[in-house]
C-alpha atoms as a PDB file:
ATOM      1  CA  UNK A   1     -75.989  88.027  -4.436  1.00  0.00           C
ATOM      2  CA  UNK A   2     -76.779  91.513  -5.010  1.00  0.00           C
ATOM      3  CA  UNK A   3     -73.688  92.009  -2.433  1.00  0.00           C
ATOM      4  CA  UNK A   4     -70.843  91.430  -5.083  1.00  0.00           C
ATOM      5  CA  UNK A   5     -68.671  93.747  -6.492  1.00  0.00           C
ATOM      6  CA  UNK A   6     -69.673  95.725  -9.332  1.00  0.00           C
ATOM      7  CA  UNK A   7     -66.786  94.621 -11.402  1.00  0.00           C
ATOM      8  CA  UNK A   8     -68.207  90.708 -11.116  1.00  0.00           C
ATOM      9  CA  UNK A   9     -71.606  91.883 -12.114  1.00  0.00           C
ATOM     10  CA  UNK A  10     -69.779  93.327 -15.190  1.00  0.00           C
ATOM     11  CA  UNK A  11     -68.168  90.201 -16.098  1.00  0.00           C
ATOM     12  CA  UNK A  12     -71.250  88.451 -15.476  1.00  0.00           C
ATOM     13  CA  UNK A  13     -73.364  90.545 -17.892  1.00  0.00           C
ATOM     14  CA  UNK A  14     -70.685  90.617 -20.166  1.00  0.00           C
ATOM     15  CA  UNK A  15     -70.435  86.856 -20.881  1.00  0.00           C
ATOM     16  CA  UNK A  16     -74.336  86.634 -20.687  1.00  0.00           C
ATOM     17  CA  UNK A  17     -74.521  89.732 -23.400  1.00  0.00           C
ATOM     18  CA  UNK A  18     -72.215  87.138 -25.273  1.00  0.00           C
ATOM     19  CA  UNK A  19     -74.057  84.175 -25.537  1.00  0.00           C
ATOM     20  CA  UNK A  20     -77.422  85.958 -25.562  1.00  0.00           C
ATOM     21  CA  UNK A  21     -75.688  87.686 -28.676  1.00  0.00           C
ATOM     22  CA  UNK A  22     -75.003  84.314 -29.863  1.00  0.00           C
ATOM     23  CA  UNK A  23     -78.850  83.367 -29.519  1.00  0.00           C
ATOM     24  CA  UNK A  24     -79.719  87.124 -31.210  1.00  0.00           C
ATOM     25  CA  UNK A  25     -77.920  85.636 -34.241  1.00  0.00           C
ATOM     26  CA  UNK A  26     -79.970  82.882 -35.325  1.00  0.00           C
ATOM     27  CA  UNK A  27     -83.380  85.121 -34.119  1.00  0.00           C
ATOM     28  CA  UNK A  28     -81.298  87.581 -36.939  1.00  0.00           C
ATOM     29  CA  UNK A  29     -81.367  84.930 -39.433  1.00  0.00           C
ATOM     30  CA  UNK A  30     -83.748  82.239 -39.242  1.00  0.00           C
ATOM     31  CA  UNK A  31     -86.593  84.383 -37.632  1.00  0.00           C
ATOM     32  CA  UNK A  32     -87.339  86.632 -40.786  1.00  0.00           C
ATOM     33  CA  UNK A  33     -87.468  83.404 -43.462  1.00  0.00           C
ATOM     34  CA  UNK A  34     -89.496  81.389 -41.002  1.00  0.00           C
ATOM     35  CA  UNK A  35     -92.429  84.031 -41.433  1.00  0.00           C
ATOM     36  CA  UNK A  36     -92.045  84.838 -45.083  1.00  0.00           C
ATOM     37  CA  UNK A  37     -92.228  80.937 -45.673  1.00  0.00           C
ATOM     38  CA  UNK A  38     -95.848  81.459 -43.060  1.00  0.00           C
ATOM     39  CA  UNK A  39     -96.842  83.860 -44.602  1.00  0.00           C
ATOM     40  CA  UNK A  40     -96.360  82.233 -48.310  1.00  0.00           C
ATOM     41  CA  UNK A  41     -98.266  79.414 -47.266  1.00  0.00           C
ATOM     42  CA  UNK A  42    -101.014  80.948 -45.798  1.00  0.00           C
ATOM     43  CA  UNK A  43    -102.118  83.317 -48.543  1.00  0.00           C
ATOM     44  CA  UNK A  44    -101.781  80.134 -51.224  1.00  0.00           C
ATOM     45  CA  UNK A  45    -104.267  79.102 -48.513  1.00  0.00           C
ATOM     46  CA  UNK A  46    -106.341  81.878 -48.796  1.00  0.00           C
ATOM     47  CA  UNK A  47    -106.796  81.949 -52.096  1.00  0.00           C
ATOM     48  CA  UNK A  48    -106.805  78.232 -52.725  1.00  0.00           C
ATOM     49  CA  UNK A  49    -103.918  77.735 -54.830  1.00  0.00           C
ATOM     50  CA  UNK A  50    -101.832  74.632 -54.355  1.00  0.00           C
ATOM     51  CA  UNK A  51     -99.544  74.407 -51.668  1.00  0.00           C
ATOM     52  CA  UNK A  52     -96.569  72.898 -52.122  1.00  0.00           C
ATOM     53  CA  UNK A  53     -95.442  70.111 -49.749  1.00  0.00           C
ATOM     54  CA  UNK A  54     -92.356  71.932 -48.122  1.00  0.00           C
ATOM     55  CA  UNK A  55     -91.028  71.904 -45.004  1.00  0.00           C
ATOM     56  CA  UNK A  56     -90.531  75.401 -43.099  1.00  0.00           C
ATOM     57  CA  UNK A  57     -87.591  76.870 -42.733  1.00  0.00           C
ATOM     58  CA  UNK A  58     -85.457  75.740 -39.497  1.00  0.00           C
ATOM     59  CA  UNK A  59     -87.157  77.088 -36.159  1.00  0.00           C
ATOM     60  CA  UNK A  60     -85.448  79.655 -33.516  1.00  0.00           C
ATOM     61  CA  UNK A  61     -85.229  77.066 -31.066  1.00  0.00           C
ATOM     62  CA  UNK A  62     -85.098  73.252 -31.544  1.00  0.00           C
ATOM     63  CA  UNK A  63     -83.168  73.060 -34.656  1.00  0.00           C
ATOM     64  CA  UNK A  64     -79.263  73.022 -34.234  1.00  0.00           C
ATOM     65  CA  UNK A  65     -76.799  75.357 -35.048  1.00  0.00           C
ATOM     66  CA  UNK A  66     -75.318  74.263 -38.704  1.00  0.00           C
ATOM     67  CA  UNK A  67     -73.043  75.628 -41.096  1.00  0.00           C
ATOM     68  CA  UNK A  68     -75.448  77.626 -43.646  1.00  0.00           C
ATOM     69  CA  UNK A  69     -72.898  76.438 -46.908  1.00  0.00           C
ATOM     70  CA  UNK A  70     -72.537  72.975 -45.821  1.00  0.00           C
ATOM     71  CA  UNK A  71     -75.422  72.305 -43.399  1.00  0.00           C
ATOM     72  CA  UNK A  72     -73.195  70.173 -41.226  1.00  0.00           C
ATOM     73  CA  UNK A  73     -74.266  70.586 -37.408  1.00  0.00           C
ATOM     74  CA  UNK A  74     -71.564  72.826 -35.603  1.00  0.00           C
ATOM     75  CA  UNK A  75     -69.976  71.171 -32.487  1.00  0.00           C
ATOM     76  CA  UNK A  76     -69.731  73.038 -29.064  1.00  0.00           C
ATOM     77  CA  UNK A  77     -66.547  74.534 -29.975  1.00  0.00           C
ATOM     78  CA  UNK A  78     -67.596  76.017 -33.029  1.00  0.00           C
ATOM     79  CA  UNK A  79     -70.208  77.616 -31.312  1.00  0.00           C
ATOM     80  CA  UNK A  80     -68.217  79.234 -28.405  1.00  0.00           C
ATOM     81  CA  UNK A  81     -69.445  82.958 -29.061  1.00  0.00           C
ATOM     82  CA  UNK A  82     -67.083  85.157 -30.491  1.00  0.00           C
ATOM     83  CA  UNK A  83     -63.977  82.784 -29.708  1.00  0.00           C
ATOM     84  CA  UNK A  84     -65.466  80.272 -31.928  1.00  0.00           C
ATOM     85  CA  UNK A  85     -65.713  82.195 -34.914  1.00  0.00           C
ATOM     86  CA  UNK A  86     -61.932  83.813 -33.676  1.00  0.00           C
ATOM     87  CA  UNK A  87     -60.501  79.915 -33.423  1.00  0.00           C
ATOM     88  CA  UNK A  88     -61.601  79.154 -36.276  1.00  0.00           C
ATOM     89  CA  UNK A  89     -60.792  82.308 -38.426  1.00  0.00           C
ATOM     90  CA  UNK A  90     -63.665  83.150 -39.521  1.00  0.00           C
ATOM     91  CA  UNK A  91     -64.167  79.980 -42.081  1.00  0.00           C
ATOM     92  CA  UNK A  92     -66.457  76.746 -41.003  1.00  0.00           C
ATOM     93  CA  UNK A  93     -64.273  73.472 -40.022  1.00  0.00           C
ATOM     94  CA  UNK A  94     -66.042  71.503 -42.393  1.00  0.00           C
ATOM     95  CA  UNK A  95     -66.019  72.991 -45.494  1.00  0.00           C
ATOM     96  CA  UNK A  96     -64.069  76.254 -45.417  1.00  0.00           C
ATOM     97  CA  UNK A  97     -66.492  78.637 -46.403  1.00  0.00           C
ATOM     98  CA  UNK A  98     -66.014  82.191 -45.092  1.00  0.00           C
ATOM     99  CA  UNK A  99     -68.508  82.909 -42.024  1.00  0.00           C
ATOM    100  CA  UNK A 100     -69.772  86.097 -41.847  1.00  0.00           C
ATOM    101  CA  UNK A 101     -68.529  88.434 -39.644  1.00  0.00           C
ATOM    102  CA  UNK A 102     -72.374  89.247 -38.353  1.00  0.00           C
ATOM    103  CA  UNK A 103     -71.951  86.407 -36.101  1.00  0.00           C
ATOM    104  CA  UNK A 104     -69.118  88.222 -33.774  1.00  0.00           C
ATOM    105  CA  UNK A 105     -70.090  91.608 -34.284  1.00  0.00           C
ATOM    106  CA  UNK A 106     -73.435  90.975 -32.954  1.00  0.00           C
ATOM    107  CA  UNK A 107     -71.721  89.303 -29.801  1.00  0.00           C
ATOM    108  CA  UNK A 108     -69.771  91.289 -29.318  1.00  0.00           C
ATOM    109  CA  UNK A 109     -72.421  94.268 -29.669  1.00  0.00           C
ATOM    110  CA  UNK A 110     -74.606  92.377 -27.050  1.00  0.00           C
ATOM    111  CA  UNK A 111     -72.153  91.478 -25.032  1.00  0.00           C
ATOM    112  CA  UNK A 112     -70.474  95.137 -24.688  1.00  0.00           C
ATOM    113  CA  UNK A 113     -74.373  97.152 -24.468  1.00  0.00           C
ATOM    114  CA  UNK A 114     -75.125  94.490 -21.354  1.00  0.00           C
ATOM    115  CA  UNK A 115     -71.671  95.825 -19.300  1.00  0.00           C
ATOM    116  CA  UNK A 116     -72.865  99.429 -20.624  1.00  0.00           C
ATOM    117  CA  UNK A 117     -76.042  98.576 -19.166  1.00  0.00           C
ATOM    118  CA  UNK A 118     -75.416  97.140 -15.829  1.00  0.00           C
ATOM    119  CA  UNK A 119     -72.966 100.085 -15.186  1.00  0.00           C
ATOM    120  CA  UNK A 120     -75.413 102.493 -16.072  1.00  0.00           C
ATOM    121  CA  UNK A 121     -78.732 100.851 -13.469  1.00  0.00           C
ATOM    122  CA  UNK A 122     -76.844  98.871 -10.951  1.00  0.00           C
ATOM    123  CA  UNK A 123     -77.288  95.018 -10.646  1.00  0.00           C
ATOM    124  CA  UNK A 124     -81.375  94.029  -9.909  1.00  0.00           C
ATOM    125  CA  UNK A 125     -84.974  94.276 -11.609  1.00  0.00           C
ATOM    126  CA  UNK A 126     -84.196  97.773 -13.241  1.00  0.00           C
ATOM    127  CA  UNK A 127     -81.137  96.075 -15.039  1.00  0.00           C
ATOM    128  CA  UNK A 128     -82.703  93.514 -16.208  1.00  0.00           C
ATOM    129  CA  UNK A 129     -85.355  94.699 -17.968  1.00  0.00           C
ATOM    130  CA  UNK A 130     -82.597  97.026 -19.835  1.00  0.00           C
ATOM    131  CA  UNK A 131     -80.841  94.210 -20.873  1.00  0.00           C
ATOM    132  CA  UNK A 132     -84.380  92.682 -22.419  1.00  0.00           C
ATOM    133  CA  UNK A 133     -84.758  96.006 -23.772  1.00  0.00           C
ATOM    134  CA  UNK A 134     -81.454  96.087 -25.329  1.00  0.00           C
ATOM    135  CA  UNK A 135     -81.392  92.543 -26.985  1.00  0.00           C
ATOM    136  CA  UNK A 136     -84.417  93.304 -28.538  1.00  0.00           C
ATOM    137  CA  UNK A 137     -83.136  96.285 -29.923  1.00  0.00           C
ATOM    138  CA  UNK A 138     -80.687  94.631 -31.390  1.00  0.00           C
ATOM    139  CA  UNK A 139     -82.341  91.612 -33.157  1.00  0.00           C
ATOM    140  CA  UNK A 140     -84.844  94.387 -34.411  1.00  0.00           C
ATOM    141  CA  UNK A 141     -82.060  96.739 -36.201  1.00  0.00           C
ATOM    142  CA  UNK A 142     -80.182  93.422 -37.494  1.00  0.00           C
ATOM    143  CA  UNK A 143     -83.099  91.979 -39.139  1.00  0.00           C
ATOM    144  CA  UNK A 144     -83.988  95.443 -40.659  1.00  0.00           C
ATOM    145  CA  UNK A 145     -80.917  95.330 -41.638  1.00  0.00           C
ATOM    146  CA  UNK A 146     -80.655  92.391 -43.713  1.00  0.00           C
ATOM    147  CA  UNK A 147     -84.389  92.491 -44.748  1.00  0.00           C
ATOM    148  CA  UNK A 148     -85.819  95.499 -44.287  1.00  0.00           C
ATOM    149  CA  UNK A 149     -88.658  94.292 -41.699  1.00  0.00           C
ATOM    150  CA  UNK A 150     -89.454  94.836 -37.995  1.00  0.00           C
ATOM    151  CA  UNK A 151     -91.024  91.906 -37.142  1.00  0.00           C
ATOM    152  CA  UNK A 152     -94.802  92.564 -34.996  1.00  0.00           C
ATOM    153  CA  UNK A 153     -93.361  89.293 -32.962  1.00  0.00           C
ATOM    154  CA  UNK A 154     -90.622  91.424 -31.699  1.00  0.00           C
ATOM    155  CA  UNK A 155     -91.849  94.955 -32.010  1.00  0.00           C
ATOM    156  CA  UNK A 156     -95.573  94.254 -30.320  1.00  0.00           C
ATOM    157  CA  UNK A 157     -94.128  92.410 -27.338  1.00  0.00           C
ATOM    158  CA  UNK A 158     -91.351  95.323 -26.390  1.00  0.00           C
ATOM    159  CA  UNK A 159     -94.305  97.687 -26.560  1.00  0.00           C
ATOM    160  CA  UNK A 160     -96.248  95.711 -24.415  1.00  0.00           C
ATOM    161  CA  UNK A 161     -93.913  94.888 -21.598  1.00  0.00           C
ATOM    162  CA  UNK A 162     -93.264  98.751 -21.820  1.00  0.00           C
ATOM    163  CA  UNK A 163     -96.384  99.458 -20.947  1.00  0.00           C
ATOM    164  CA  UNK A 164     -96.655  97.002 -17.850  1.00  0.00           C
ATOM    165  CA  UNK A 165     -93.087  98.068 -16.633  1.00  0.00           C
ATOM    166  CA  UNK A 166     -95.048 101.066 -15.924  1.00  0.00           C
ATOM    167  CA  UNK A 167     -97.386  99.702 -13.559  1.00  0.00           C
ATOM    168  CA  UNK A 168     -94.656  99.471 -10.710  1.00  0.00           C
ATOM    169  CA  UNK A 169     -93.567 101.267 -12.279  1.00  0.00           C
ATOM    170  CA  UNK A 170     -90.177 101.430 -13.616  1.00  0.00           C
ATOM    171  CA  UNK A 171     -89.151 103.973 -15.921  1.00  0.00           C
ATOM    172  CA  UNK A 172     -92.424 105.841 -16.392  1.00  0.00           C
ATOM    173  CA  UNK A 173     -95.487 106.234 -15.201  1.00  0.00           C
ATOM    174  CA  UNK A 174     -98.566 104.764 -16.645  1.00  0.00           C
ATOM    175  CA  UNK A 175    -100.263 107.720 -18.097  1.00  0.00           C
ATOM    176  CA  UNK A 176     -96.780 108.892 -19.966  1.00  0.00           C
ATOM    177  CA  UNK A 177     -95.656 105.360 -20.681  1.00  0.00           C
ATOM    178  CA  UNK A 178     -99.402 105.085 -22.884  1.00  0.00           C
ATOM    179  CA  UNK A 179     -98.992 108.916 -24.066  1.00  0.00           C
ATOM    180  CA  UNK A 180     -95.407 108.127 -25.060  1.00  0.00           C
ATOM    181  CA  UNK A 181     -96.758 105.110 -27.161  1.00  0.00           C
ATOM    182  CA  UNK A 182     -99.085 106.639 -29.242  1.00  0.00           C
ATOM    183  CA  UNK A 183     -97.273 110.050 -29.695  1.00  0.00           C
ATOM    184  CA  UNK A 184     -94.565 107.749 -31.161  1.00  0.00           C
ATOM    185  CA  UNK A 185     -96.996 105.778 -33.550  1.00  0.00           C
ATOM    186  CA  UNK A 186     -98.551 109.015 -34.468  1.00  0.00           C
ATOM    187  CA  UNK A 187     -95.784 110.650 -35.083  1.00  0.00           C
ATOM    188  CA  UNK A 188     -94.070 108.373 -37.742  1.00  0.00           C
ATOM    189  CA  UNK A 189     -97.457 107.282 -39.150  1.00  0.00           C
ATOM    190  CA  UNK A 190     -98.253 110.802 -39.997  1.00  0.00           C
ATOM    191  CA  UNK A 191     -94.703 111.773 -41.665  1.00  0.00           C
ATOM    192  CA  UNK A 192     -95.401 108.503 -43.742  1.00  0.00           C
ATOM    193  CA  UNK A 193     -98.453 109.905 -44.975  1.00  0.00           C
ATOM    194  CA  UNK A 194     -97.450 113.384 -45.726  1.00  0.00           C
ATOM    195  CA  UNK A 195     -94.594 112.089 -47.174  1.00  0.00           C
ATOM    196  CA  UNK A 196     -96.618 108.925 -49.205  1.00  0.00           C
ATOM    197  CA  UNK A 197     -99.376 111.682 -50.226  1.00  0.00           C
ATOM    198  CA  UNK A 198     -96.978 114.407 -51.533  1.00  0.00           C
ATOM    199  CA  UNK A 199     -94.544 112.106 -53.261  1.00  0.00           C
ATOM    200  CA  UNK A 200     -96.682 109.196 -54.248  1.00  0.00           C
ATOM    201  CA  UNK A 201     -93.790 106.815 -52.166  1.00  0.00           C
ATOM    202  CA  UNK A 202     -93.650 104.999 -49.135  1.00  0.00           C
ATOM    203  CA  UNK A 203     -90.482 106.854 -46.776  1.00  0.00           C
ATOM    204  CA  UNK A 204     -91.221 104.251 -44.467  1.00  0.00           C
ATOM    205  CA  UNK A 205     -92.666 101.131 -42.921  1.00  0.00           C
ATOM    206  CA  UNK A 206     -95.283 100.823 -40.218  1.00  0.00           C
ATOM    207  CA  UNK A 207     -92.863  98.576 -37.977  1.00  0.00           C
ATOM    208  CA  UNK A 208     -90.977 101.929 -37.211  1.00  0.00           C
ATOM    209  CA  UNK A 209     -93.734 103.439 -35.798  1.00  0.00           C
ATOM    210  CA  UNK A 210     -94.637 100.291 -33.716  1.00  0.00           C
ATOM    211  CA  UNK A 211     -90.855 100.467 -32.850  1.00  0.00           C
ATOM    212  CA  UNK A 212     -90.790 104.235 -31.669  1.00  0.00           C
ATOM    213  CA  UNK A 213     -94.365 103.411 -30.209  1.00  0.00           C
ATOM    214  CA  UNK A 214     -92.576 100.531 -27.970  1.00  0.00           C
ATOM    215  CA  UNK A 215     -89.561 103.420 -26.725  1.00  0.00           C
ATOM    216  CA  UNK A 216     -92.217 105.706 -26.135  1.00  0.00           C
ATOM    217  CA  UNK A 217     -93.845 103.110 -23.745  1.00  0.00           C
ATOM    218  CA  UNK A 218     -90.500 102.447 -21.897  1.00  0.00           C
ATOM    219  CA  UNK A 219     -89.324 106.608 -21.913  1.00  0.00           C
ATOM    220  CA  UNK A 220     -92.494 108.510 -22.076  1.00  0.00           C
ATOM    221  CA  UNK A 221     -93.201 111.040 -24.704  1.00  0.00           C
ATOM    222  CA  UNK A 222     -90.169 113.497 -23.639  1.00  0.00           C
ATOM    223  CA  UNK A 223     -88.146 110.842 -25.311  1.00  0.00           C
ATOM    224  CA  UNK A 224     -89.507 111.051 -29.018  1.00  0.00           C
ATOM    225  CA  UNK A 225     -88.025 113.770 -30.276  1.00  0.00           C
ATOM    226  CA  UNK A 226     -84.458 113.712 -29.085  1.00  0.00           C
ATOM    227  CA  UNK A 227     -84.769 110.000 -30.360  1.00  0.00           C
ATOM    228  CA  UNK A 228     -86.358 111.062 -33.975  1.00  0.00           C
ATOM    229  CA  UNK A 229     -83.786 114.098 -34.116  1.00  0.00           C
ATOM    230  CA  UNK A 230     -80.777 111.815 -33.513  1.00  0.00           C
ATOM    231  CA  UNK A 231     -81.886 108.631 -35.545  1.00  0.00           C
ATOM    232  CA  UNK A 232     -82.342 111.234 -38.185  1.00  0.00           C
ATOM    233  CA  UNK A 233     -79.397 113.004 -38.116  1.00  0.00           C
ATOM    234  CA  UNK A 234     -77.039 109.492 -37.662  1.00  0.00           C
ATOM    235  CA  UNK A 235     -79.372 108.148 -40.855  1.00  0.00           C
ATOM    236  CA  UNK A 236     -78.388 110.972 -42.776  1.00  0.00           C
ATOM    237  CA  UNK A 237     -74.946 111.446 -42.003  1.00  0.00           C
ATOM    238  CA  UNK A 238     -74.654 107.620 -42.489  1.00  0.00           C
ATOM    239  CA  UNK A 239     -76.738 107.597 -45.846  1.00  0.00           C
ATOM    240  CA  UNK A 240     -75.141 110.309 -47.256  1.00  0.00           C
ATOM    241  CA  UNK A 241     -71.270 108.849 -46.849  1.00  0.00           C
ATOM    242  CA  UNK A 242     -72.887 105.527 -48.633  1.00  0.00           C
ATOM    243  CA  UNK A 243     -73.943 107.242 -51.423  1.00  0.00           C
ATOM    244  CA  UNK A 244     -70.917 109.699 -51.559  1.00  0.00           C
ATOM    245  CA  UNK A 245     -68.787 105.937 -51.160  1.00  0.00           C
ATOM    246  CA  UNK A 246     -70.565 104.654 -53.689  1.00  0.00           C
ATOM    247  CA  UNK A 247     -71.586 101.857 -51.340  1.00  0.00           C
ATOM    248  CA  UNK A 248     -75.670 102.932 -51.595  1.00  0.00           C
ATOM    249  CA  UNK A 249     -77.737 103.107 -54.801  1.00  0.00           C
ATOM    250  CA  UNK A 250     -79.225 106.259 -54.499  1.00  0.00           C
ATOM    251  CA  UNK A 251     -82.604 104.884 -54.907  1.00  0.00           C
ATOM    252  CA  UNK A 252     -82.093 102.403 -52.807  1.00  0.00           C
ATOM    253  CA  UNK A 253     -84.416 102.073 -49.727  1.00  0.00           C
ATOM    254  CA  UNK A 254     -82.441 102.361 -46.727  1.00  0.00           C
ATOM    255  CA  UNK A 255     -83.951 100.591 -43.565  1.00  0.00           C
ATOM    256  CA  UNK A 256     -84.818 103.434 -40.897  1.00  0.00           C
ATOM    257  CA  UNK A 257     -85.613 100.899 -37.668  1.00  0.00           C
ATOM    258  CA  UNK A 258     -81.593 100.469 -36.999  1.00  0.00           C
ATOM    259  CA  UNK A 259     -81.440 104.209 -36.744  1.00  0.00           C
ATOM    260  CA  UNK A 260     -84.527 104.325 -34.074  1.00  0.00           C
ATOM    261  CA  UNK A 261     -83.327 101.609 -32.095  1.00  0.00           C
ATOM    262  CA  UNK A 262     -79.644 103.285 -32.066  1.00  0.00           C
ATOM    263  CA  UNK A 263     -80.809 106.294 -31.167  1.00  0.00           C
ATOM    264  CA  UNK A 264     -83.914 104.729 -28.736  1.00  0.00           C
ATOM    265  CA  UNK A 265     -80.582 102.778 -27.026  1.00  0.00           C
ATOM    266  CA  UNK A 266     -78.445 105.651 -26.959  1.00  0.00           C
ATOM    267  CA  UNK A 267     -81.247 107.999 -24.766  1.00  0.00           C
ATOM    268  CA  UNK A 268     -82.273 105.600 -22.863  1.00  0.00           C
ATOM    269  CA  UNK A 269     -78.792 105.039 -20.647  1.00  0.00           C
ATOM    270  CA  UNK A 270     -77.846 108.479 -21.318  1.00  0.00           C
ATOM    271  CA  UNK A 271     -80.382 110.759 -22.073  1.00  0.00           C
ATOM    272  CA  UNK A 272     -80.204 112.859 -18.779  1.00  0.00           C
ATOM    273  CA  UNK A 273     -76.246 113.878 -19.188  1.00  0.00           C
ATOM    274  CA  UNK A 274     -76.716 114.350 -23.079  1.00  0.00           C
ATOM    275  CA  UNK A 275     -79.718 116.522 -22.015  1.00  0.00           C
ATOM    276  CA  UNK A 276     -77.443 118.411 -19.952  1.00  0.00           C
ATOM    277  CA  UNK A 277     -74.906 118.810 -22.231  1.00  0.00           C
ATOM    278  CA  UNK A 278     -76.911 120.349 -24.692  1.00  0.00           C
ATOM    279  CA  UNK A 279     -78.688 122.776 -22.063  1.00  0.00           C
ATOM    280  CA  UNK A 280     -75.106 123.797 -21.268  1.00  0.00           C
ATOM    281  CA  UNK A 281     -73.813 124.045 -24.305  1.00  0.00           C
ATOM    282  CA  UNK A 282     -76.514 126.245 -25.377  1.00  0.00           C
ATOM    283  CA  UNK A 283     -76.394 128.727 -22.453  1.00  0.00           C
ATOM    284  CA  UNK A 284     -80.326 127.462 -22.345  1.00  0.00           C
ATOM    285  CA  UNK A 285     -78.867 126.221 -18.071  1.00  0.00           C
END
C-alpha cells in the first residue's frame, strides 16, 4: 500500500479530510451544548435544587444528522460533504432554511490541511498522527469560535497523545516533549495573571494554555514562541480590521484558541523553512 503514488495518497487524504470535516461539524456543534446541559445538571445536583426532567442535548455519535430549523433527519444525499450543501444551495430540502456556510468551510478546511499534510510527512504513522493533530485543531478553534471554550475533552487528550508520541518517538523527544508542555502552560498562565492582577480582567482562558501546553508536547519548547509571536500578531492584525470594520465591539472578548491552533498548525508543517526564511532574511544565516 505504502507503494502508490503520491498523487493517490493525496486524493485519498483529501476525501478522508472531507468527511472527517463532515464529522468535525457536528463535534463543532453538538459537543459544546452537550456539556453545558452536564454541567447544568450536575451543579443543580450539587446544590440540591430541582432538576428538571430534560433530556440532553443530541450526542456526537448515535443521534442522526437533522436539519437544526426543522429537525427532519437529513438523507445520504444531503449529507454528501461539501457537495451536499453545494446541491442543495446552501438551504435544507425540507424546509428551506438557509444552512450555514460552517458546514462546507470546515470540509473543506479539513479536507485541504489533510492533502497539506500528507505532502508535507509522506504516507505512514508520521502522517497520521498529523492528520489527528490537525482535526483536532480544528474542532478546537471552531468551537472557540462559536462559544468561546476549549473543551478539556479535546484539549487534555491532544496533550496526552503528545506526550506518548514521544516515546518512539515521533516528533520530539521525551524530555522536550514534557518541557515543551509545561513551558506552554506556564507561559500563558502567567500572562493571564499579570494581565488579571494589573487590570482586574481576565485576557484569557485556561483552555489556551492547556492548548499551547498540548503543541508544546507534540513540538518541544523551541516551538512556543514562534507560535505565541504569530498567533499574536494574526490576532491582532485580525482584531484590529474587526473593530476598524465595525464588525467587533470593542469590548468584546475575542476568543484567542483559533489564533494558537492557526499558528500551532502553521509551525508545525512548516516551521523549519519559515525558520529559514527569517534567518535569511535577517542576515542572522
Amino acid at each position: 500500500m505504502l507503494e502508490l503514488p503520491l498523487w493517490l495518497w493525496l486524493v485519498f487524504a483529501g476525501v478522508l479530510g472531507l468527511l472527517v470535516g463532515s464529522f468535525l461539524n457536528v463535534v463543532i456543534l453538538r459537543l459544546p451544548a452537550r456539556l453545558e446541559a452536564q454541567w447544568r445538571r450536575e451543579a443543580q445536583e450539587e446544590l440540591e435544587l430541582a432538576t428538571p426532567d430534560q433530556p440532553l442535548p443530541p450526542g456526537i455519535v448515535r443521534e442522526p444528522s437533522h436539519c437544526p430549523h426543522c429537525k427532519h433527519p437529513l438523507s445520504v444525499a444531503d449529507n454528501i460533504p461539501l457537495f451536499g450543501w453545494l446541491l442543495l444551495r446552501g438551504r435544507c430540502r425540507y424546509c428551506r432554511a438557509p444552512i450555514s456556510a460552517q458546514y462546507p468551510l470546515v470540509e473543506l478546511l479539513s479536507g485541504l490541511l489533510s492533502v497539506l499534510v500528507v505532502w508535507k510527512f509522506g504516507p505512514g504513522w508520521t502522517a497520521l498522527a498529523g492528520l489527528v493533530f490537525t482535526w483536532m485543531l480544528i474542532a478546537m478553534a471552531g468551537i472557540d469560535l462559536r462559544t468561546q471554550l476549549l473543551p478539556d475533552q479535546l484539549t487534555l487528550p491532544l496533550l496526552w497523545l503528545g506526550l506518548l508520541l514521544s516515546l518512539l518517538p515521533m516528533f520530539v523527544l521525551p524530555a522536550p516533549a514534557i518541557l515543551g508542555a509545561v513551558l506552554g502552560y506556564l507561559s500563558l498562565w502567567s500572562v493571564y495573571w499579570l494581565f488579571k492582577l494589573l487590570t482586574g480582567k481576565e485576557g484569557m482562558g485556561y483552555g489556551d494554555f492547556k492548548l499551547l501546553a498540548a503543541l508544546g508536547a507534540w513540538m518541544g519548547p523551541g516551538a512556543l514562541l514562534p507560535v505565541i509571536l504569530l498567533s499574536s500578531l494574526v490576532g491582532a492584525l485580525l482584531g484590529g480590521t474587526l473593530i476598524l470594520l465595525r464588525k467587533h465591539e470593542r469590548e468584546m472578548p475575542m476568543p484567542f484558541g483559533p489564533f494558537i491552533a492557526m499558528a500551532g498548525w502553521i509551525w508545525f508543517v512548516a516551521g523549519e523553512p519559515l525558520l529559514r526564511a527569517y534567518l535569511h532574511l535577517t542576515g542572522l544565516r
